[in-house]
Each structure stands twice: as C-alpha cells, then as structure tokens.
Protein backbone atom coordinates (compact mmCIF):
# COMPACT_ATOMS: atom_id res chain seq x y z
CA UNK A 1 34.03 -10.44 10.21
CA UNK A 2 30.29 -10.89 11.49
CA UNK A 3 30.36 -13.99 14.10
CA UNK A 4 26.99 -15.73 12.71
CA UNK A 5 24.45 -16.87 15.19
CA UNK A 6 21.55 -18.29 14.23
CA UNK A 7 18.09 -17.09 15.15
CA UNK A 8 16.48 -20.01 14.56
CA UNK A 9 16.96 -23.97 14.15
CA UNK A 10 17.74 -24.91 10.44
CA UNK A 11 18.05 -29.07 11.42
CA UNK A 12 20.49 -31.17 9.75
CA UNK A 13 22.04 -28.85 6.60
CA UNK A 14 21.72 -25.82 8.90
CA UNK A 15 25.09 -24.15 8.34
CA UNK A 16 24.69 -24.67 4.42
CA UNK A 17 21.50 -22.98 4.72
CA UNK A 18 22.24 -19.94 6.60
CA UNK A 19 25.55 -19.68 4.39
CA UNK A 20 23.21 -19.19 1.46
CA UNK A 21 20.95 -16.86 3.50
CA UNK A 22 23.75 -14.91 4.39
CA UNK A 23 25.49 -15.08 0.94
CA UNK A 24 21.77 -14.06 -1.05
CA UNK A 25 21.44 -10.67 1.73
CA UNK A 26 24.96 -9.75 0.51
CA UNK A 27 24.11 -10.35 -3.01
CA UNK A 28 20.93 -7.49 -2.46
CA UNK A 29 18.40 -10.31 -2.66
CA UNK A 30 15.90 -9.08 -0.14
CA UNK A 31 12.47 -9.62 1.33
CA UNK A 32 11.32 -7.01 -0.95
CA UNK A 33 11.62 -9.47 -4.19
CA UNK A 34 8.43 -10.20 -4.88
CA UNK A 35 6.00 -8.51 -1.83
CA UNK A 36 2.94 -7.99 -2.35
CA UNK A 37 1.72 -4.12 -3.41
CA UNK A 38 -1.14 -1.96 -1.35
CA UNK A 39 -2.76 0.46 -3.45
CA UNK A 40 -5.18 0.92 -0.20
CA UNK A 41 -7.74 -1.36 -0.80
CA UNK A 42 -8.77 -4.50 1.42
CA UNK A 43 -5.99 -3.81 4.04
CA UNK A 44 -6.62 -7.57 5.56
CA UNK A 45 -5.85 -9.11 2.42
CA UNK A 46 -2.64 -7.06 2.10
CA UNK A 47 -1.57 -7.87 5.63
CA UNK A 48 -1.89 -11.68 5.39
CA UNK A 49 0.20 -11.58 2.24
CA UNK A 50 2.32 -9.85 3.19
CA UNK A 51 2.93 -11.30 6.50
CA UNK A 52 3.31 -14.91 4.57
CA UNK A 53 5.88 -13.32 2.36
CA UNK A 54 8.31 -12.41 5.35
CA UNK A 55 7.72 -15.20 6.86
CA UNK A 56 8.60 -17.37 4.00
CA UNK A 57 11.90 -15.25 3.23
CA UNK A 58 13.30 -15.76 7.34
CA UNK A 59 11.43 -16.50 10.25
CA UNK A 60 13.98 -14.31 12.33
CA UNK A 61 12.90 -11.69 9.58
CA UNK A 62 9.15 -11.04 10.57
CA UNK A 63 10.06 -11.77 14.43
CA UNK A 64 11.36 -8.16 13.95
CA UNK A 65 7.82 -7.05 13.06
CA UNK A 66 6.30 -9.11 15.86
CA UNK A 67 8.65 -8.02 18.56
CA UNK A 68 10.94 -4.98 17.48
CA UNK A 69 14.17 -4.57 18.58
CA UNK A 70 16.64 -1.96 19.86
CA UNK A 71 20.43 -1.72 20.70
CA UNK A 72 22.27 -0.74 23.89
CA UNK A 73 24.93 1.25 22.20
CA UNK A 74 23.86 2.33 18.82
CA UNK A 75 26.86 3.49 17.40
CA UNK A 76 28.96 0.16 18.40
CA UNK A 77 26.34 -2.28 17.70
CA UNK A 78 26.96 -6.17 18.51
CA UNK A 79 27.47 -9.02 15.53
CA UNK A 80 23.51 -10.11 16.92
CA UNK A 81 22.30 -6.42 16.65
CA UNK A 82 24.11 -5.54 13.81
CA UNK A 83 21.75 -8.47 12.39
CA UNK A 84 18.81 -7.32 13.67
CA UNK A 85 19.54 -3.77 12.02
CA UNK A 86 19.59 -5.94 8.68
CA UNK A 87 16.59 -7.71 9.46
CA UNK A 88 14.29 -4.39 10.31
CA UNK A 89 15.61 -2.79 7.11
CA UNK A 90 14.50 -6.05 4.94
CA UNK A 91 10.98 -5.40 6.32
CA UNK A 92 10.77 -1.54 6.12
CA UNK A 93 12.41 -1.81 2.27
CA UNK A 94 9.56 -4.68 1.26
CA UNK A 95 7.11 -2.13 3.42
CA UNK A 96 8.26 1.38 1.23
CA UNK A 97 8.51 -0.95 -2.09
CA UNK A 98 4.78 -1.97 -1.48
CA UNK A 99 3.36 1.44 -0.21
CA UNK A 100 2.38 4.41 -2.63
CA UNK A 101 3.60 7.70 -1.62
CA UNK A 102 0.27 8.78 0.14
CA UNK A 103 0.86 5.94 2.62
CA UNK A 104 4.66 6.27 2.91
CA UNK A 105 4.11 9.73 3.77
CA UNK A 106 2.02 8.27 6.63
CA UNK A 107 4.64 6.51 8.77
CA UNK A 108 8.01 7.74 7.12
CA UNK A 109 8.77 9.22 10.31
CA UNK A 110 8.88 5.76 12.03
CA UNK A 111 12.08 3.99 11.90
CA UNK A 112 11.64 0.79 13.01
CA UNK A 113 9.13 -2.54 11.44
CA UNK A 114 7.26 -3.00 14.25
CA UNK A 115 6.03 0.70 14.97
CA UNK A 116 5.13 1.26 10.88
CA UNK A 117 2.91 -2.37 11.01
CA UNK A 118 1.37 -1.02 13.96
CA UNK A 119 1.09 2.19 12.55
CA UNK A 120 -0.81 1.00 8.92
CA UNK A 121 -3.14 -1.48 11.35
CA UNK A 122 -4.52 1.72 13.52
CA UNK A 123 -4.87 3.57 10.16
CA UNK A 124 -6.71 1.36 8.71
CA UNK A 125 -9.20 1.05 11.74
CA UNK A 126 -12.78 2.27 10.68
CA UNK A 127 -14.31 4.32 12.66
CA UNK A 128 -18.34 4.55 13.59
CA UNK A 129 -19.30 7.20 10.70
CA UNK A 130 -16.91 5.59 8.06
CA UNK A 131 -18.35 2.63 8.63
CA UNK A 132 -21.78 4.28 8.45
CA UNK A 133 -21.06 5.38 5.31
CA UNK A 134 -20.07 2.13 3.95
CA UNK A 135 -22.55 0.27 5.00
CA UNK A 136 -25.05 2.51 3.57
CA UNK A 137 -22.76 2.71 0.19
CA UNK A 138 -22.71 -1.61 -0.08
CA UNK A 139 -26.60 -1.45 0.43
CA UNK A 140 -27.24 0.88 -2.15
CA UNK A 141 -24.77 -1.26 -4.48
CA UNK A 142 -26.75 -4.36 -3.58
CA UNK A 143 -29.92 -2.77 -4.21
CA UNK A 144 -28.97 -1.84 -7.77
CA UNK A 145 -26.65 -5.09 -8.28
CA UNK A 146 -27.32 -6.35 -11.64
CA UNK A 147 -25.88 -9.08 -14.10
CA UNK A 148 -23.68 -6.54 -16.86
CA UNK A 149 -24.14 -7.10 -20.68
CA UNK A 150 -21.29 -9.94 -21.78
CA UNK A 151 -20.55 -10.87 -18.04
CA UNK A 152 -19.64 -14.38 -17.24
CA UNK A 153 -22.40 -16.11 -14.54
CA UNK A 154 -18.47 -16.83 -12.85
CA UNK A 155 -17.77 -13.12 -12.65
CA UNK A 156 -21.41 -11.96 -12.00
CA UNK A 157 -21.35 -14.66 -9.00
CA UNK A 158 -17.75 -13.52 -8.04
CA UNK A 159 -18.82 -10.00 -8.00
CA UNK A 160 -22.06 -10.88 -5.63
CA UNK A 161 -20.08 -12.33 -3.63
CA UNK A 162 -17.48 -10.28 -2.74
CA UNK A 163 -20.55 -7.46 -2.21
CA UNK A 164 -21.98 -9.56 0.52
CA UNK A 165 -18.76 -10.21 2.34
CA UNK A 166 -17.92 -7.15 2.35
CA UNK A 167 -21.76 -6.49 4.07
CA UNK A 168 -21.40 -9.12 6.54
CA UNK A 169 -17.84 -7.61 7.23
CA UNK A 170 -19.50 -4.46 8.60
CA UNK A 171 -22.01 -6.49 10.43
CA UNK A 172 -25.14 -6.26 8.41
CA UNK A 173 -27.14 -8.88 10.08
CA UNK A 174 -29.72 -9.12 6.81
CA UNK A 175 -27.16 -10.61 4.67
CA UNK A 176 -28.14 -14.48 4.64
CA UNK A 177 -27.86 -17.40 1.99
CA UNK A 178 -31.35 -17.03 1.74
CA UNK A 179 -30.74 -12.68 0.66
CA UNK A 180 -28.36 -13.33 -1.45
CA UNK A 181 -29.58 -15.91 -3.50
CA UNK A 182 -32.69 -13.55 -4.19
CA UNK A 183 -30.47 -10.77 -5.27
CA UNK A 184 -28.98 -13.60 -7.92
CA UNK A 185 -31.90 -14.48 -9.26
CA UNK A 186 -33.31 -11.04 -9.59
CA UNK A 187 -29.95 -9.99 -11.54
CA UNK A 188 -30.38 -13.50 -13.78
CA UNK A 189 -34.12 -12.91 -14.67
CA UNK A 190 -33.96 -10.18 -17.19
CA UNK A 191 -31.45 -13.22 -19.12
CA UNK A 192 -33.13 -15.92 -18.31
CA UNK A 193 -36.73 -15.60 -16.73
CA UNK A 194 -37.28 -19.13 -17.23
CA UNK A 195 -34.43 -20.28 -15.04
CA UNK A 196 -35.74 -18.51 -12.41
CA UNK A 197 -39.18 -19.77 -12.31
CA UNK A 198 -37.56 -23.46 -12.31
CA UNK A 199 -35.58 -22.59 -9.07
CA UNK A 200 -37.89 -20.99 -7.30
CA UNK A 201 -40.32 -24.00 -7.35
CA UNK A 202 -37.68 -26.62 -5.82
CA UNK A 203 -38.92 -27.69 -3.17
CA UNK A 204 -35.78 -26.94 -1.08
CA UNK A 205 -35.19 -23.13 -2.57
CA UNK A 206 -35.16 -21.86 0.72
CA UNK A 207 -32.38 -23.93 1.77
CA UNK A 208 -30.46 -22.96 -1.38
CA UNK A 209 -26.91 -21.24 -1.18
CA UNK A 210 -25.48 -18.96 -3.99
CA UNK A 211 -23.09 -21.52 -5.13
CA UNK A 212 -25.98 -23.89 -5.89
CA UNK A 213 -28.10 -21.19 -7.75
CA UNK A 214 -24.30 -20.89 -9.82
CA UNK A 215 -24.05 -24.54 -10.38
CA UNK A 216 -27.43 -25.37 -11.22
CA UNK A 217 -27.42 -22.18 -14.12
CA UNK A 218 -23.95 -23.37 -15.60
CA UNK A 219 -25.98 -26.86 -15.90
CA UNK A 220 -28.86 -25.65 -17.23
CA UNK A 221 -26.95 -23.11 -19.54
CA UNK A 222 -25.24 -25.62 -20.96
CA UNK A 223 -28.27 -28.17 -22.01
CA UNK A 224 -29.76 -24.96 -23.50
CA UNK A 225 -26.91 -23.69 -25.64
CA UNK A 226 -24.54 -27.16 -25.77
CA UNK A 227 -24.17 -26.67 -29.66
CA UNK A 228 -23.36 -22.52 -29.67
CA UNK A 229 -20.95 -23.32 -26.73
CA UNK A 230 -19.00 -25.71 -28.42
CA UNK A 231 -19.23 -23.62 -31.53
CA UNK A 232 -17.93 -20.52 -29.47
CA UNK A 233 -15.00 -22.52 -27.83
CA UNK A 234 -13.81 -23.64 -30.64
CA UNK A 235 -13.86 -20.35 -32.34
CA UNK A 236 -12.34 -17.96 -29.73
CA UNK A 237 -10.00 -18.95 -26.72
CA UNK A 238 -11.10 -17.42 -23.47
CA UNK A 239 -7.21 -16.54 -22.02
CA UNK A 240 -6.37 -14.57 -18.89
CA UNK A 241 -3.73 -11.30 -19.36
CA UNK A 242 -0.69 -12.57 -17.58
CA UNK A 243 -0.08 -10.58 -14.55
CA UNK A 244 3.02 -7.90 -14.51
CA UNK A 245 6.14 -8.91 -12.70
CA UNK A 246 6.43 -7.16 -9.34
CA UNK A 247 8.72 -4.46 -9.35
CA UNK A 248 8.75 -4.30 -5.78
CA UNK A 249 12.63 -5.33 -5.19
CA UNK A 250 14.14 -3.04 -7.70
CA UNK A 251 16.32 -0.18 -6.76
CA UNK A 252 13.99 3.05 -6.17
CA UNK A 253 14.27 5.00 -9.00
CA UNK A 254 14.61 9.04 -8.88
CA UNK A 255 13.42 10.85 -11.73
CA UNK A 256 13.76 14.39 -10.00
CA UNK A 257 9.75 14.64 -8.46
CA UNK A 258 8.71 13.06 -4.83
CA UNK A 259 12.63 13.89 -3.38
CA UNK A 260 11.79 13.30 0.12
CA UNK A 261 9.80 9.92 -0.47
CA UNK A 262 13.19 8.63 -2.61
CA UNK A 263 15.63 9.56 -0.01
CA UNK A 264 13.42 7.33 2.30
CA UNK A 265 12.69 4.47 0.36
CA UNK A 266 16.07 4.50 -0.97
CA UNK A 267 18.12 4.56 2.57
CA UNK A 268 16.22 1.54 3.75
CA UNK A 269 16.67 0.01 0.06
CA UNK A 270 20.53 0.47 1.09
CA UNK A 271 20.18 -0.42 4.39
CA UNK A 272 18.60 -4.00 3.27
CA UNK A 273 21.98 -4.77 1.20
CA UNK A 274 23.78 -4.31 4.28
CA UNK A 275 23.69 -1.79 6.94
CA UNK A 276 27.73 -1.20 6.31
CA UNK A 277 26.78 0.01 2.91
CA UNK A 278 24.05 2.92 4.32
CA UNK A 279 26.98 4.18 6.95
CA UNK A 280 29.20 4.61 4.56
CA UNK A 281 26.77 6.39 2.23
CA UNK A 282 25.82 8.70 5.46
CA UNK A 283 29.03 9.29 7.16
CA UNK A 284 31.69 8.87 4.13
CA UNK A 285 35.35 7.34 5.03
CA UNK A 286 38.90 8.16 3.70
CA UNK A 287 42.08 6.32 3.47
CA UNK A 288 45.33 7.16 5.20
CA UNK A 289 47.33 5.91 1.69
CA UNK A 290 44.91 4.74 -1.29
CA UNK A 291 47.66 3.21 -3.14
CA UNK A 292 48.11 0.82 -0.12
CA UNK A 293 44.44 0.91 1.99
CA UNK A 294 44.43 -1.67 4.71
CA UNK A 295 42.12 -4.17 5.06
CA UNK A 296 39.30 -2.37 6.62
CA UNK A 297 39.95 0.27 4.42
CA UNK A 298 39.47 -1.78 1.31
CA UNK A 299 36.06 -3.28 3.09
CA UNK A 300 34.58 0.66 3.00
CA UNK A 301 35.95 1.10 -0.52
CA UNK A 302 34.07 -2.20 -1.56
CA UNK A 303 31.03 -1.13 0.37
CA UNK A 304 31.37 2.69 -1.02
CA UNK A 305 31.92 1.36 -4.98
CA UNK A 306 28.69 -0.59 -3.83
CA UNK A 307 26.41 2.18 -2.96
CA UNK A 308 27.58 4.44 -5.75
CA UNK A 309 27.04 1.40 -8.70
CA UNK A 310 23.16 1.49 -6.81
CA UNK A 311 23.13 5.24 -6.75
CA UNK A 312 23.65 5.34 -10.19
CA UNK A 313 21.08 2.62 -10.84
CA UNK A 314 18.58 4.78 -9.41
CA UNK A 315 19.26 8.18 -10.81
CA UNK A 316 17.40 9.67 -14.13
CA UNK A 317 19.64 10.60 -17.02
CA UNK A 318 19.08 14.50 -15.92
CA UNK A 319 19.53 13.61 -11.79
CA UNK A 320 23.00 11.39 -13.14
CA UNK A 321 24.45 14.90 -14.93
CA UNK A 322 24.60 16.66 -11.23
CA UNK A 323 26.27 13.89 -10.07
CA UNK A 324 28.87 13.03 -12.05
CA UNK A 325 31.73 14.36 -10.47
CA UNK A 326 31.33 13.26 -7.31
CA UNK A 327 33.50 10.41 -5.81
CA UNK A 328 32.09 8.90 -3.46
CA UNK A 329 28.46 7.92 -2.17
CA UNK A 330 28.53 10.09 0.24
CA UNK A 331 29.49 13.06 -2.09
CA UNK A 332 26.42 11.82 -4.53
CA UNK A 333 24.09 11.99 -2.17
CA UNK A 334 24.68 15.05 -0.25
CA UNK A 335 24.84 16.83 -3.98
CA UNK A 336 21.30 15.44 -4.29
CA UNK A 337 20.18 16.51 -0.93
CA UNK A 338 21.25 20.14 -1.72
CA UNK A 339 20.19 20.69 -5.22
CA UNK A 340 16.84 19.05 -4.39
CA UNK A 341 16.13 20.98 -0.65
CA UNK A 342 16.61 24.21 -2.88
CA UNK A 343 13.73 23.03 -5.20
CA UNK A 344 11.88 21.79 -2.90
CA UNK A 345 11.44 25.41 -1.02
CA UNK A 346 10.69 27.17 -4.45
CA UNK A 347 7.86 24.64 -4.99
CA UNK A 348 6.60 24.47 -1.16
CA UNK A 349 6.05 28.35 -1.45
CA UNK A 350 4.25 27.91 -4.98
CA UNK A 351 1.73 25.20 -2.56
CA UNK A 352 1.07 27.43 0.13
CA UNK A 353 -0.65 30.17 -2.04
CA UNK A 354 -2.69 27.51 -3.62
CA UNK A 355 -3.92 26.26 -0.32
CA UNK A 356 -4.91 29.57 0.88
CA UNK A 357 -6.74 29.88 -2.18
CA UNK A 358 -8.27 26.62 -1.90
CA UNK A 359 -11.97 26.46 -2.69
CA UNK A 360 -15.14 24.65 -3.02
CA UNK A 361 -15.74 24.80 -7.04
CA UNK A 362 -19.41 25.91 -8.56
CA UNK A 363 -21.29 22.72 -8.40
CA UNK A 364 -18.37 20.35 -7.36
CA UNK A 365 -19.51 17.54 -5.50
CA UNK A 366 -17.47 17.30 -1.52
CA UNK A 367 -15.78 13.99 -3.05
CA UNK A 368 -14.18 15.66 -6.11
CA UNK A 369 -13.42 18.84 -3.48
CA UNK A 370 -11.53 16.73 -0.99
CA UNK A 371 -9.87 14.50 -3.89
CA UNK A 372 -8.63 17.72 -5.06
CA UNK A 373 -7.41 18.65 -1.12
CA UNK A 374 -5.88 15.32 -0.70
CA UNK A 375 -3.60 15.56 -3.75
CA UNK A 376 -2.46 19.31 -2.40
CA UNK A 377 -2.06 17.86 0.98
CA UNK A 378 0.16 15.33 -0.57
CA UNK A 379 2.27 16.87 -2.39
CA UNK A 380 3.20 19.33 0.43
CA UNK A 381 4.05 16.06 2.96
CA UNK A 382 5.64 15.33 0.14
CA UNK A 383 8.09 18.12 0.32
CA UNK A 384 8.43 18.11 4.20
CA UNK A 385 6.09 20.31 4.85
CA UNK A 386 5.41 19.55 8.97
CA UNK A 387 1.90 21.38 9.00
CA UNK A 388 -0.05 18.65 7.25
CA UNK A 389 -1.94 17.36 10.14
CA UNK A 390 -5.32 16.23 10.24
CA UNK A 391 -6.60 19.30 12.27
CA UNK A 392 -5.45 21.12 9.75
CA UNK A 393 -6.55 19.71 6.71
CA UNK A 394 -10.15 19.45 8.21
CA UNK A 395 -10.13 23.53 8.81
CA UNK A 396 -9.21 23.90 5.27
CA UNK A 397 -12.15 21.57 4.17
CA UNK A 398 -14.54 23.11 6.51
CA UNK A 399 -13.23 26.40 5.57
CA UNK A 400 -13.98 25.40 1.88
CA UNK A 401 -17.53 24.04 2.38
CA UNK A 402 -18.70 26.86 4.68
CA UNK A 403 -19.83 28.93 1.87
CA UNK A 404 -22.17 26.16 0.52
CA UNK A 405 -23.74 24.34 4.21
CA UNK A 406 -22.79 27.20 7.00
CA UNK A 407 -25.20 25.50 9.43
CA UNK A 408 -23.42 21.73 8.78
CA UNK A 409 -20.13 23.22 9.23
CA UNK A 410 -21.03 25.02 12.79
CA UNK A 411 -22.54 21.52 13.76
CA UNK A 412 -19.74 19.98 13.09
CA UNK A 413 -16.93 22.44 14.84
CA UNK A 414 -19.31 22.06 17.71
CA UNK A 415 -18.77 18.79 18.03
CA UNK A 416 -17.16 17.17 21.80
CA UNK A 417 -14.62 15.53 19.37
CA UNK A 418 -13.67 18.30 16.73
CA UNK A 419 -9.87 18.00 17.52
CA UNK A 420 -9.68 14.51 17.18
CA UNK A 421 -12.05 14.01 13.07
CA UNK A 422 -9.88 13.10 10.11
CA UNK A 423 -10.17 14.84 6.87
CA UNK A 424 -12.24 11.11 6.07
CA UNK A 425 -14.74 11.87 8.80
CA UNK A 426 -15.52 15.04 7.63
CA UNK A 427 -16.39 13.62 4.30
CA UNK A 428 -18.18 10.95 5.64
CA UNK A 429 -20.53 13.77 7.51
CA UNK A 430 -20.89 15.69 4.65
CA UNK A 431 -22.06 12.28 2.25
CA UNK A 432 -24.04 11.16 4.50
CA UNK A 433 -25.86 14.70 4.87
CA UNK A 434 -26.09 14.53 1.14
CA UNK A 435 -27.74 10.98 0.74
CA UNK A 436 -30.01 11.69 3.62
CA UNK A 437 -31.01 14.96 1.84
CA UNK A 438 -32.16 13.26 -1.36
C-alpha cells in the first residue's frame, strides 16, 4: 500500500483531510471537475482561472505545473513519485478536458504539466505584425463603435469597455478617460441628443470617466421615463439564461471521429483515477490461478474491472459492438487502436489529394482561404499526420495566393525570417496589404 506523505501542512485535522483527498482521487474526483474551458479567446483570463482552480483542488497539485517533476527509475517509481505521476495527470486531464482539439493537437506530444503550460503561454505570445493587425482591427472597431438598437446603456458601456482595454492592452497610448468618454457620448447621441448637450457643459466634463457618463445617463434615464420603466418591469422580467454545467470532468467520450485526440485525452483521463489503472490498461496482467488470485492479483483485477467499466463509459453504441468480446482493458483498447489506425490511413490518403489540390477560390477573401486551410491542417494532425508544421502550412498558403498577389508572395519568401512565419503571420501580411490597399 502507498506510504502517504504529505506535500504540504494541513494544521490540526491534517490526516482527516488528506484521507479524504486521497479517498475523493480514488473515487475519480479530479481537478478536471469543474475547470474552466478555452475556446482560444483572452488566453490571460483562461490562465488565471485556471490556475485558481488547481490551486484550490491541492496546492501540491499546481506545484507540478510550477516546478515539474521527473523520476530516477521510471519503471519502479517511489510511493512520493508515484504521487507526483498522479498529480501531473490531474493537471494534463483538467488541461485536455478544457482544450479543443486544434489546441490539443498543439502540445499532445508533451507529456508532462509544466512543459504543455509553458507550451500554451509561448503560443499565445503575439508577435509584432499580429499585433499590428490588431491594433489596427480595435481602432477601426472603435471608430465605428455605436450604441445597437434594444441594447442596455449596461451592455453598450460593458462592450466600450472591454474595446478600450483591449486597446490599452496593445499599448495604444490615445486611449484615455477623456477618449473614451467621447466615443460614449457620440454612440448615445443619436438616442438621446439632449443628454449629451447636458454633459458636455459640466463644468468638470473633462475630468469625467466612463463610469460617470454611465451613472449620470441611468439617472437621467430614469427621471425621463420613471412611469414606462415601472410599467415595463412590471410587465416583463429581465432574467439571465443559466449557464451550462461544465462537462469538463466527464469521461472523454469516443464516437468513432478525432481517434488520436481520444486516445490522448482519455489515457491522462485514466491516468488521473490512478496511475495503477493506465498500466494496467497499457501493459495488461494475468493470474497464475483466477479461481484463487492473490492479493496483488486481485488489486490488478480491481484496477482492470475499473478501466474497462470507464472504457465502456466512453465508447459510442457502434465503437461498444467492436469491443464486446474483449476481456480485459487492455484487449479493448488495443482492438480500438487497430480498427481505428486502419481508418485512419484510408482517410489520411483521402487528405493528402485535397491538399495538393488546395486553392485560392474565385473571389474568396485570404481569411475564408486560410479558415478553410486550417480546418484541412487539422484534421490531418488530427490523424497523426507528422508533416503539419508551420513551414509547411505557410508554402501551401503562399502556394495558394500566388496566383492572385505574385509580387506579395516573392516579398514575403524573401524575407530574413521566412523559416521561422506562422501560417497567422502570413495572414496578418496579407490583411494588412488588403486594408492598406483600400
């Protein structure tokens, strides 16, 4: 049995608290339950949360992230590392439960917490002409911000605001209380024309921050309109749609498409229950006498009946049929491995002949083109296929667009850094050439 030792100082109840630790990680309950998902939007935000929600399930837990790990003899591991294994496959499951396949596909070939958090920060990294690009984007939005038909001053303020942080983010110096507060009052005139008259002669308007400008209209909106207000809140109930519950803990579920990116998410969704359960899932075991198995024997057979009750969980009713004579985990997912490494092949070669006949369509704008690209891209790293770099994803693009901008596409092959441009640089070049066009 696994000596414990704690990681960290529990104080007086201690010992009852990391039994129930202990006991909930054997149950399955794992830092997964309830992580925050990243649909790869505001990256920051995403981090913090996430980095709350380990900490809040174990201390020792994100220390794993913070510091890594690594064990002297890997296939005899110690009672401490053993833990440690445990701990690293908490955080990569609640990592692969919040990650969509695009991202997974990113840093599946990293095996330990640390090196895929490190991984997602220097991916998320802008670089010079993205951040061109979206600086010139979030000015153009500003420009044209205005306050949308039905729109709650809240959500019209909310939405402002969230523009110029964003701005001041990426270091655009012009965005002030003062510039923002002009941008509100533009987008309020065509409502209220009056309003904006009355705030612009206070005597302190320059000194005026958005969240006054908000404050002072909810006041004056509501000695305007006090009797249709209290008419419309009485006659309709402005409610919020309750949120989803998170998904993000339950067993990955394998419906026969994306067989690589299951086989991932669900060994480290295995490897979270207990690390015990994975081995015997990889390696198998047998018994010298089933009718009387010894004690470690009947350990493996609990762990085994474990892993096959979750295998099952996760399978589709068509994926259960190929499996159902097998008898053990180990038997189940080999099975899957073979049936699905022969499909995968057949559809790999299908992917190849449409990305040699990739093309730029009539009149299709470089977004849509390398939207299109990205989802082909995808779906071959999807299926293993090793030649997805970035280097060569940008030949295809360039390759695609040469027919439509030769000159660009020279420029940019002559570039001192050609080898080193992402498939998002390239787009960035071509946008920007675009919007400096018009």
């Amino acid at each position: 049995m696994m000596q414990r030792t704690p990681l960290i100082s529990l104080g007086g109840g201690g010992e009852y608290a990391y039994a129930m630790l202990e006991t909930l990680m054997m149950q399955g309950e794992s830092a997964a339950v309830g992580a925050p998902r990243f649909d790869g939007k505001d990256f920051e935000t995403w981090q913090a949360r996430m980095k709350l929600r380990l900490r809040a399930y174990n201390l020792a837990v994100w220390r794993i992230v913070e510091t890594g790990f690594s064990c002297v003899d890997e296939a005899n591991p110690t009672a401490l590392e053993l833990r440690n294994i445990q701990y690293n496959a908490q955080v990569m499951n609640a990592i692969y439960c919040a990650l969509s396949d695009d991202y997974l596909y990113r840093i599946w070939h990293l095996d330990t917490a640390k090196e895929v958090w490190d991984a997602l920060q220097a991916i998320h990294e802008d670089t010079p002409i993205v951040r061109e690009l979206k600086v010139k984007q979030l000015r153009e939005k500003m420009e044209f911000f205005a306050w949308k038909k039905h729109e709650l001053p809240t959500s019209m303020y909310v939405r402002l605001d969230i523009l110029a942080t964003e701005m001041k983010r990426l270091g655009c110096q012009e965005v002030t209380n003062s510039y923002v507060v002009r941008k509100m009052l533009r987008a309020i005139t065509p409502r209220d024309s009056t309003f904006e008259a009355i705030i612009r002669q206070r005597p302190d308007f320059e000194e005026l921050t958005p969240l006054d400008v908000l404050h002072s209209f909810q006041v004056y909106n509501r000695w305007q309109e006090q009797s249709r207000i209290i008419c419309r809140n009485a006659a309709e109930e402005d409610t919020e749609p309750a949120c989803g519950a998170g998904c993000s803990g339950e067993v990955p579920y394998f419906d026969g498409t994306h067989y690589l990116s299951w086989q991932r998410r669900m060994k480290f969704y295995l490897l979270s229950l207990h690390p015990l359960v994975w081995r015997i899932v990889e390696t198998g075991f047998s018994c010298v006498d089933e009718a009387n198995p010894t004690a470690l024997e009947q350990s493996k057979m609990e762990y085994d009946a474990r892993a096959m009750g979750t295998l099952d969980c996760a399978l589709s009713r068509d994926q259960s049929r190929r499996i159902c004579n097998c008898k053990s985990a180990k038997e189940i997912w080999d099975a899957l491995r073979k049936f699905n490494e022969a499909v995968r092949e057949s559809k790999l070669g299908y992917l190849r002949i449409d990305m040699d006949r990739f093309a730029l369509g009539k009149h299709e704008p470089p977004s849509d083109m390398y939207a299109r690209l990205n989802d082909l891209v995808t779906e071959m790293k999807g299926l293993g296929c090793k030649e997805m770099t970035d280097s060569y994803v940008v030949r295809r693009m360039l390759r695609a667009m040469a027919p439509r901008n030769p000159n660009l596409v020279f420029l940019i092959r002559e570039k001192p850094n050609f080898e080193l441009l992402t498939p998002l640089d390239v787009l960035a070049t071509f946008l920007l050439y675009d919007m400096e066009q018009k």
